[in-house]
Protein backbone atom coordinates (compact mmCIF):
# COMPACT_ATOMS: atom_id res chain seq x y z
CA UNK A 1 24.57 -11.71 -35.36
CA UNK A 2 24.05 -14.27 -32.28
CA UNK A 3 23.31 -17.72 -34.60
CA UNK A 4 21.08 -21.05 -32.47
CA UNK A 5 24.29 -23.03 -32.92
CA UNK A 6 26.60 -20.17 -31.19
CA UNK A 7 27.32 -20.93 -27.69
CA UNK A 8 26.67 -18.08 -25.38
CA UNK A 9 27.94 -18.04 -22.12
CA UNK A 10 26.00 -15.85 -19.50
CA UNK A 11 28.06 -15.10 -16.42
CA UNK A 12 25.70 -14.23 -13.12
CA UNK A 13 23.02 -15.85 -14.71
CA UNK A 14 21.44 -16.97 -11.78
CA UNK A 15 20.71 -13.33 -10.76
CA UNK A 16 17.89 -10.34 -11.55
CA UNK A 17 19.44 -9.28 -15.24
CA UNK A 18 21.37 -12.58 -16.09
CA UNK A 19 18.33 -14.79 -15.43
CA UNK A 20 16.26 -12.76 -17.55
CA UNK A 21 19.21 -12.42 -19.76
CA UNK A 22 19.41 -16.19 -20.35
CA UNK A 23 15.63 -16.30 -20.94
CA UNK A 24 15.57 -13.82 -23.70
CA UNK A 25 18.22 -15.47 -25.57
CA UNK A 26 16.01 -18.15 -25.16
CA UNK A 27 13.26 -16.87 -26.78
CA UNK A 28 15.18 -15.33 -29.50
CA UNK A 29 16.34 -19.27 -30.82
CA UNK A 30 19.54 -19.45 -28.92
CA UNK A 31 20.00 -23.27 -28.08
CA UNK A 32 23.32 -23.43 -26.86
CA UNK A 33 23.43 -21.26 -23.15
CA UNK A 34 26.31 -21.54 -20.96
CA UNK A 35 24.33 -19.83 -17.41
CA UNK A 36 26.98 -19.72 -14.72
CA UNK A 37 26.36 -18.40 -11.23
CA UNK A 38 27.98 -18.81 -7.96
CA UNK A 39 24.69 -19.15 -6.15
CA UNK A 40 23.44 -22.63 -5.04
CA UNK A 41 20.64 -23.55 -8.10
CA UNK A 42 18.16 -23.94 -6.13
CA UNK A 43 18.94 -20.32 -5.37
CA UNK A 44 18.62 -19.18 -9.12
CA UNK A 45 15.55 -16.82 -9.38
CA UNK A 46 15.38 -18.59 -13.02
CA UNK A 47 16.23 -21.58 -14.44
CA UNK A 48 16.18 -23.70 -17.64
CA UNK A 49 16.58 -27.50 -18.06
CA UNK A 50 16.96 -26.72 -21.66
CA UNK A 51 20.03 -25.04 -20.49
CA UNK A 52 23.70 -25.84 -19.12
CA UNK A 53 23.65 -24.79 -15.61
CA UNK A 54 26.65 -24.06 -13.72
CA UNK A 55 28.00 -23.40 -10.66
CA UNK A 56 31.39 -21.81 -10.48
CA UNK A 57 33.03 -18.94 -8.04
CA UNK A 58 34.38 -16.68 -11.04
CA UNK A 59 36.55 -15.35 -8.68
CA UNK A 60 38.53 -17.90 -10.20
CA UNK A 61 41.09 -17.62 -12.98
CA UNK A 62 40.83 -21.52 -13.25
CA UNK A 63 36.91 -20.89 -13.15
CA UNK A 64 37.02 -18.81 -15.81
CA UNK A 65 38.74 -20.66 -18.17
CA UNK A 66 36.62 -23.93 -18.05
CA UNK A 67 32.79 -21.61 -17.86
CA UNK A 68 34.43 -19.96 -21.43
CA UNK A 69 35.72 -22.93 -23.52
CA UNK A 70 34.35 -23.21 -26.62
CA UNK A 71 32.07 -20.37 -26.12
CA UNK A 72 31.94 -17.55 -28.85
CA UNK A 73 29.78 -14.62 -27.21
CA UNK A 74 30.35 -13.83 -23.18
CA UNK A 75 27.65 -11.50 -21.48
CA UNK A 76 30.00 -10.93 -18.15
CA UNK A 77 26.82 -9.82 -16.10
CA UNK A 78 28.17 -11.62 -12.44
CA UNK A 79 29.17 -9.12 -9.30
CA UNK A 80 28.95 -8.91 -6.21
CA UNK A 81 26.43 -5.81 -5.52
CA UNK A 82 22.84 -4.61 -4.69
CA UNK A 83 21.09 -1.35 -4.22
CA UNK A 84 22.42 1.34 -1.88
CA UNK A 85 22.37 -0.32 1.63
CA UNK A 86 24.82 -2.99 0.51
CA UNK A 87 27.18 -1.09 -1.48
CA UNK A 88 27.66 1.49 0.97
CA UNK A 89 28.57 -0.73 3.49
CA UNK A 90 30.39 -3.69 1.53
CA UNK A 91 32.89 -1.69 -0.86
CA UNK A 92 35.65 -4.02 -0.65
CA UNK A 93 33.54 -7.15 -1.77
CA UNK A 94 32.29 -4.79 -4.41
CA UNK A 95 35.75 -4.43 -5.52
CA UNK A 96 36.43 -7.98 -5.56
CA UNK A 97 34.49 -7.92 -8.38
CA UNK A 98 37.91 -7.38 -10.49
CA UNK A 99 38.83 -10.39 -10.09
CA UNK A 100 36.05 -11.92 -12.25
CA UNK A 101 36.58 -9.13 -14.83
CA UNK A 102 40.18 -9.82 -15.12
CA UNK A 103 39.69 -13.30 -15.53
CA UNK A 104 36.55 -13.19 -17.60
CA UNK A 105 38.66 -11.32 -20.19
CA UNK A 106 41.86 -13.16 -20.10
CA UNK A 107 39.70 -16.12 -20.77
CA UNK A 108 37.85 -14.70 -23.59
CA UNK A 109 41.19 -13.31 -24.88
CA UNK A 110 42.87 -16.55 -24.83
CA UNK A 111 39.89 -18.74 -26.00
CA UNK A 112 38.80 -17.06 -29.30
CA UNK A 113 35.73 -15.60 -27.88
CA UNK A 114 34.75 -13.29 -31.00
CA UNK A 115 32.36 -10.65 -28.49
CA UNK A 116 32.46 -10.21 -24.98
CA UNK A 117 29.58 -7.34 -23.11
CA UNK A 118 30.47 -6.34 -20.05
CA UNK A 119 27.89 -4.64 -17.75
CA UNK A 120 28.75 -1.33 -16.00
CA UNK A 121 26.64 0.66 -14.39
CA UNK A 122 26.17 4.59 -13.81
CA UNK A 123 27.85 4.61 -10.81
CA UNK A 124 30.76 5.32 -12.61
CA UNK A 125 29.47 8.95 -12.81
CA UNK A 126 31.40 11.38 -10.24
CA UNK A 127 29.92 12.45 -7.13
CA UNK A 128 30.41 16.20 -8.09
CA UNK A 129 27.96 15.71 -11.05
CA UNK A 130 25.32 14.79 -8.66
CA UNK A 131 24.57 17.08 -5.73
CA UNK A 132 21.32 18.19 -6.89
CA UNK A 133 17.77 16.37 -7.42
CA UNK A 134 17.80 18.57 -10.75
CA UNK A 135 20.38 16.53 -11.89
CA UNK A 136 21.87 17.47 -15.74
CA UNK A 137 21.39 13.98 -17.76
CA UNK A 138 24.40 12.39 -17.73
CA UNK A 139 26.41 11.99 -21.11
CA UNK A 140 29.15 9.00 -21.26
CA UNK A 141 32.02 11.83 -21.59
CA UNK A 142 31.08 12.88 -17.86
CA UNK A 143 32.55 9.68 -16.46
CA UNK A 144 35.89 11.69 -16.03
CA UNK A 145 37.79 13.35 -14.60
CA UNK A 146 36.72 10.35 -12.65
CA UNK A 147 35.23 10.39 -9.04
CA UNK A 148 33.09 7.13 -9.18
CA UNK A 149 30.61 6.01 -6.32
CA UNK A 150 33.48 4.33 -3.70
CA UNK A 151 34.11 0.80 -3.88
CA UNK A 152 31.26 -0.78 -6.60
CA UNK A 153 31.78 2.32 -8.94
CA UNK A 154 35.54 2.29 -9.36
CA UNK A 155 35.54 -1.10 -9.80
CA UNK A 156 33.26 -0.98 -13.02
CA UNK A 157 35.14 2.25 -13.89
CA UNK A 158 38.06 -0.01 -13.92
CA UNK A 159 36.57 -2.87 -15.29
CA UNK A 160 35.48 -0.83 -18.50
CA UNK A 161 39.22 0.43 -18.43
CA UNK A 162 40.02 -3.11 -18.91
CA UNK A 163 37.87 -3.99 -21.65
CA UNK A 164 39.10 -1.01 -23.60
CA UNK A 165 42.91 -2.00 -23.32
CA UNK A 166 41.66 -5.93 -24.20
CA UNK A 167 39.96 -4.54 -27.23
CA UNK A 168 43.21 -2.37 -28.48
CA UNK A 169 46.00 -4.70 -27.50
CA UNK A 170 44.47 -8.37 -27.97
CA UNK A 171 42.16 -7.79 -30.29
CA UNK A 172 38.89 -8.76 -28.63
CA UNK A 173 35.72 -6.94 -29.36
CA UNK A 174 34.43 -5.75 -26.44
CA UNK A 175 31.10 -3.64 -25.56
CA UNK A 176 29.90 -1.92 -22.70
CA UNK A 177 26.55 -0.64 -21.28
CA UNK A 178 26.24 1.37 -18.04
CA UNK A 179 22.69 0.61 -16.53
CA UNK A 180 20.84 2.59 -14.91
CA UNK A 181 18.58 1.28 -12.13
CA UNK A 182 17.26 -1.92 -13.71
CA UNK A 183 14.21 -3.06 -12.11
CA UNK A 184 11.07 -6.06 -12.90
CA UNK A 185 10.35 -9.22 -11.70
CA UNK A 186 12.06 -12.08 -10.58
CA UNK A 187 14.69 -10.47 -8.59
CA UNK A 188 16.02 -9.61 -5.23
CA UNK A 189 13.42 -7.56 -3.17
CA UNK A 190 14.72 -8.29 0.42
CA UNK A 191 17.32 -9.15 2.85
CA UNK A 192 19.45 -6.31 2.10
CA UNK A 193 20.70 -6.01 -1.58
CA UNK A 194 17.20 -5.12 -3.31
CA UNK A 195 16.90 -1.67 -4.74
CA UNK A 196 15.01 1.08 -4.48
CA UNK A 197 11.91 0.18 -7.00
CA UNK A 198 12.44 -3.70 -4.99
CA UNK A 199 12.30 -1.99 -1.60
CA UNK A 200 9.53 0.18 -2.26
CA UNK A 201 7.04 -2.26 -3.74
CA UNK A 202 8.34 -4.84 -1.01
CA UNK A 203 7.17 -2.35 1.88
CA UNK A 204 3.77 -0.95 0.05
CA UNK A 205 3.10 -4.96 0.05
CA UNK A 206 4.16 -5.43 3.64
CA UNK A 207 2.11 -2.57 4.44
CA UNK A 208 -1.22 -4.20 2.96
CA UNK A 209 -0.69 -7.24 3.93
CA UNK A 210 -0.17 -6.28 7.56
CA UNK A 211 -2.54 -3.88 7.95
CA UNK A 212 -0.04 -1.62 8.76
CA UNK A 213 -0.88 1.70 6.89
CA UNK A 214 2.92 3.17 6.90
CA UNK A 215 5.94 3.06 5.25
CA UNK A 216 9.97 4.15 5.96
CA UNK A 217 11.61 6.27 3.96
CA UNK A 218 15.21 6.83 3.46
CA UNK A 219 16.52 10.18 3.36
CA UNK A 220 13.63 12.51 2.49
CA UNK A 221 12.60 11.21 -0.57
CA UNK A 222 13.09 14.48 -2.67
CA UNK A 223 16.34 12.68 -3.84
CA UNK A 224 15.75 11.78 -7.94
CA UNK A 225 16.20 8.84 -10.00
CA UNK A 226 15.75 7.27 -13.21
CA UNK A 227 14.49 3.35 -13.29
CA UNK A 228 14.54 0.95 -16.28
CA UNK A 229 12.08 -1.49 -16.66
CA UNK A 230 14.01 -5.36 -17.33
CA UNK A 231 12.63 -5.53 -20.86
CA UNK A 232 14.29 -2.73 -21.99
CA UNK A 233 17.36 -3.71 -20.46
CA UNK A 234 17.21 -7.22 -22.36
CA UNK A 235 16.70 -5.50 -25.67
CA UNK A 236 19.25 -2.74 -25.69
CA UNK A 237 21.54 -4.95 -24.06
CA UNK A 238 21.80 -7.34 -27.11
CA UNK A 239 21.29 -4.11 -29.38
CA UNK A 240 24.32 -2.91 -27.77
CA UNK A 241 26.41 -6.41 -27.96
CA UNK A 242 25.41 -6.65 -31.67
CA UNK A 243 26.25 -3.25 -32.48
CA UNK A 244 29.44 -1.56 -34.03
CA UNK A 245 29.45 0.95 -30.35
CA UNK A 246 33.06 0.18 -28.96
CA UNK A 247 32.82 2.86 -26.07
CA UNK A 248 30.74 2.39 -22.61
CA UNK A 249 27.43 3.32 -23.26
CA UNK A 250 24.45 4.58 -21.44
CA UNK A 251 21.37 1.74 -21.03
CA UNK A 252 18.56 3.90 -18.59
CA UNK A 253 15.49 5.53 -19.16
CA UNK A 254 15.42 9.08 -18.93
CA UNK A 255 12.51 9.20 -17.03
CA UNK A 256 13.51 11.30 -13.58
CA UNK A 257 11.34 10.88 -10.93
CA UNK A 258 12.06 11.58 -6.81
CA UNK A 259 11.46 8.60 -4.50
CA UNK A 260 8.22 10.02 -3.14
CA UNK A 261 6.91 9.71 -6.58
CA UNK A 262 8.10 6.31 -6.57
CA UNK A 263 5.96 5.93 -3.68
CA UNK A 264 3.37 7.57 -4.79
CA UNK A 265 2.92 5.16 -7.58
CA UNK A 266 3.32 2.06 -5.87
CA UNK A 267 0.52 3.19 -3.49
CA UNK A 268 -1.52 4.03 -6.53
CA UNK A 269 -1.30 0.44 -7.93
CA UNK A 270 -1.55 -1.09 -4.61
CA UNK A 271 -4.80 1.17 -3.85
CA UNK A 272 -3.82 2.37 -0.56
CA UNK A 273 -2.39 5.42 1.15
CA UNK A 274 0.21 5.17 3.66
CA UNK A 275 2.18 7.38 6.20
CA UNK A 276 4.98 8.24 5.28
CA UNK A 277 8.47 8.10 8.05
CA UNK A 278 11.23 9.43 6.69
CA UNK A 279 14.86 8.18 7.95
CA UNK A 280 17.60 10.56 6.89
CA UNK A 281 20.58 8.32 8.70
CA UNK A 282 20.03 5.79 5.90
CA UNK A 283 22.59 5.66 3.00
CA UNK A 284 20.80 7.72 0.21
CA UNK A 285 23.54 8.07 -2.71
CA UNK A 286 24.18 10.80 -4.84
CA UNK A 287 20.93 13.55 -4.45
CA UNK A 288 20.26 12.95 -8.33
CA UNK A 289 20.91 11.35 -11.16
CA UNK A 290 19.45 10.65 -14.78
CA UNK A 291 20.31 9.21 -17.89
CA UNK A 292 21.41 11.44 -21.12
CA UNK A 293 20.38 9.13 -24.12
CA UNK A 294 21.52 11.30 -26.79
CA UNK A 295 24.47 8.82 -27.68
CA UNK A 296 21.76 5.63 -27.81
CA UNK A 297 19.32 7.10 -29.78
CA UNK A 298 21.67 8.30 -32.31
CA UNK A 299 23.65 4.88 -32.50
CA UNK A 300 20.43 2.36 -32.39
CA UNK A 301 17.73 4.83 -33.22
CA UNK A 302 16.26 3.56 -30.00
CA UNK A 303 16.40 4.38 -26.06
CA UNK A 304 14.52 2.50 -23.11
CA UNK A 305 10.44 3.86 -23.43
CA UNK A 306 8.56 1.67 -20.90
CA UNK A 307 6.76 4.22 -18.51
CA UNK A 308 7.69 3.40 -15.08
CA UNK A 309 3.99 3.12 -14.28
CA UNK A 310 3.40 0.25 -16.15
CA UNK A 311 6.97 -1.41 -15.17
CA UNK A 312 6.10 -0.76 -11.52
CA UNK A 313 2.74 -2.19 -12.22
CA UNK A 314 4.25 -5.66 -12.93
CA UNK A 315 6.89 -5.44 -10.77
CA UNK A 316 4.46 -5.08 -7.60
CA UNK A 317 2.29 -7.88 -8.61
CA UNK A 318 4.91 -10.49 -8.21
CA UNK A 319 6.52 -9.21 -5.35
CA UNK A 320 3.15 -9.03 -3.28
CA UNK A 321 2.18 -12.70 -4.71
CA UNK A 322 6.24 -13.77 -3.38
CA UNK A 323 5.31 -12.50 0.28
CA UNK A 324 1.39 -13.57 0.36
CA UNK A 325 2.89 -16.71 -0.68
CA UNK A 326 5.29 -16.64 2.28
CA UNK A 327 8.79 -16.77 0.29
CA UNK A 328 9.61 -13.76 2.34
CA UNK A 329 10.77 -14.36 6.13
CA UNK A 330 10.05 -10.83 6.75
CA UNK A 331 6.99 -10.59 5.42
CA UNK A 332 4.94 -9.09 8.70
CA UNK A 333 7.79 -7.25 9.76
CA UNK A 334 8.24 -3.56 10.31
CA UNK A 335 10.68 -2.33 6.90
């Protein structure tokens, strides 16, 4: 559907998902890439000179309206967020993320913009659906009755409100995917906003590099997960955007592992064994949670399939390379 000669405009694309986002469109014969971020570009984990690079606070209405002119597709990927430890403690600047929503879609409203993808996440999911490591898979209808993760979670649960009503009432086709726990290369690992797959390889690495043969732990890693690798977030993303689906939809492997497995295969591709100190005071989330991809596979005849082994695998190469190479001011610190 996406032609070379549409232009594309990727919104947070100087981020994990958008930078790989912008790449992938790349390599699929896009030549005309909007990539906005409000990060500094020299602060862009990747970018393109074949591509027009912006800087813009989409906080913005006025913002807004000048990154979308002229654009026909928007992937709306920019928020304020990270893994647990910042959006436990930073819920109103997770909020604040409305305001580049709102915008986002006014803009695209008002401009002609024939498809706009907005990226939720499964944090949308109530609390009460979650209390136990052997979690049910969650199907898109349990979003409601609504008790989204505080702060970050409402927001997106209102966010996809918003694209719903912008679809009915002005006529712009909108599409939604929740992710579920991307993770891969080229992304945040450290400093406070990395997630759990980040955090982990970043500490296995510390802890070879160091010599120090331990690791911390938060809460006691019997809490469960499910992780998708980048590449399958790139391909069911633009599956999803090119697709007749016009109701939020579940992106995440259904792969449900607990964090000490996460660990456990880490250490495995590191080669080392480490002791293990468990910190339950930590912000943990909800106990479980999984993704149901019965809607996904019956839509696209597809669902995310890399095994987490071989994503992990990847993912801890670079990140030990960044800190051996000393991009990491932490890098011989206790995690």
């Amino acid at each position: 559907m996406i032609s070379p000669s549409d232009l594309v405009v990727v919104t947070g694309a100087g981020g994990f998902i958008g930078g790989h986002l912008v790449r992938y469109l790349r390599e699929r014969g896009c030549h005309r890439i909007r990539a906005v971020d409000i990060k500094p570009l020299a602060l862009w984990y990747q970018r393109f000179e074949d591509v027009e690079n912006r800087v813009a606070d989409l906080r913005l209405r006025e913002a807004c309206y000048a990154v979308t002119e002229g654009a026909r597709y928007v992937f709306n990927l920019a928020a304020d967020m990270g893994g647990m430890g910042f959006i436990a403690t930073h819920k109103a600047d997770c909020m604040l993320s409305v305001l580049i929503n709102t915008h986002m879609l006014l803009a695209a409203s008002e401009l002609g913009v024939e498809r706009f993808f907005f990226s939720s996440s499964a944090c949308v999911y109530p609390g009460y659906r979650q209390r136990e490591a052997e979690v049910r898979p969650l199907r898109e209808e349990d979003a409601y009755p609504a008790d989204a993760e505080d702060g970050y979670g409402w927001e997106k649960l209102f966010s996809e409100r918003m694209c719903r009503h912008f679809a009915e009432e002005r006529g712009l086709v909108t599409r939604v995917a929740r992710y579920h726990n991307v993770y891969g290369p080229y992304g945040t690992f450290d400093g406070g906003r990395e997630k759990a797959p980040a955090a982990i390889c970043r500490k296995v690495a510390q802890a070879v590099l160091s010599g120090r043969r331990e690791i911390e732990i938060w809460g006691d890693g019997e809490q469960t997960r499910s992780f998708m690798y980048i590449d399958d977030c790139l391909f069911g993303t633009l599956r999803i955007m090119e697709s007749s689906i016009d109701y939020p939809i579940n992106l995440g492997s259904s792969e449900l592992v607990t964090i000490n497995r996460l660990v456990d295969l880490v250490e495995e591709i590191a080669g080392v064994r480490l002791h293990r100190r468990y910190d339950l005071s930590k912000p943990q989330g909800v106990r479980g949670r999984n993704s149901d991809n019965s809607r996904i596979r019956a839509e696209l005849g597809w669902e995310p399939s890399t095994p987490l082994r071989v994503g992990l695998e990847v993912t801890y190469r670079w990140i030990y390379d960044e800190l051996a190479a000393g991009r990491c001011q932490s890098i011989y610190t206790a995690a």
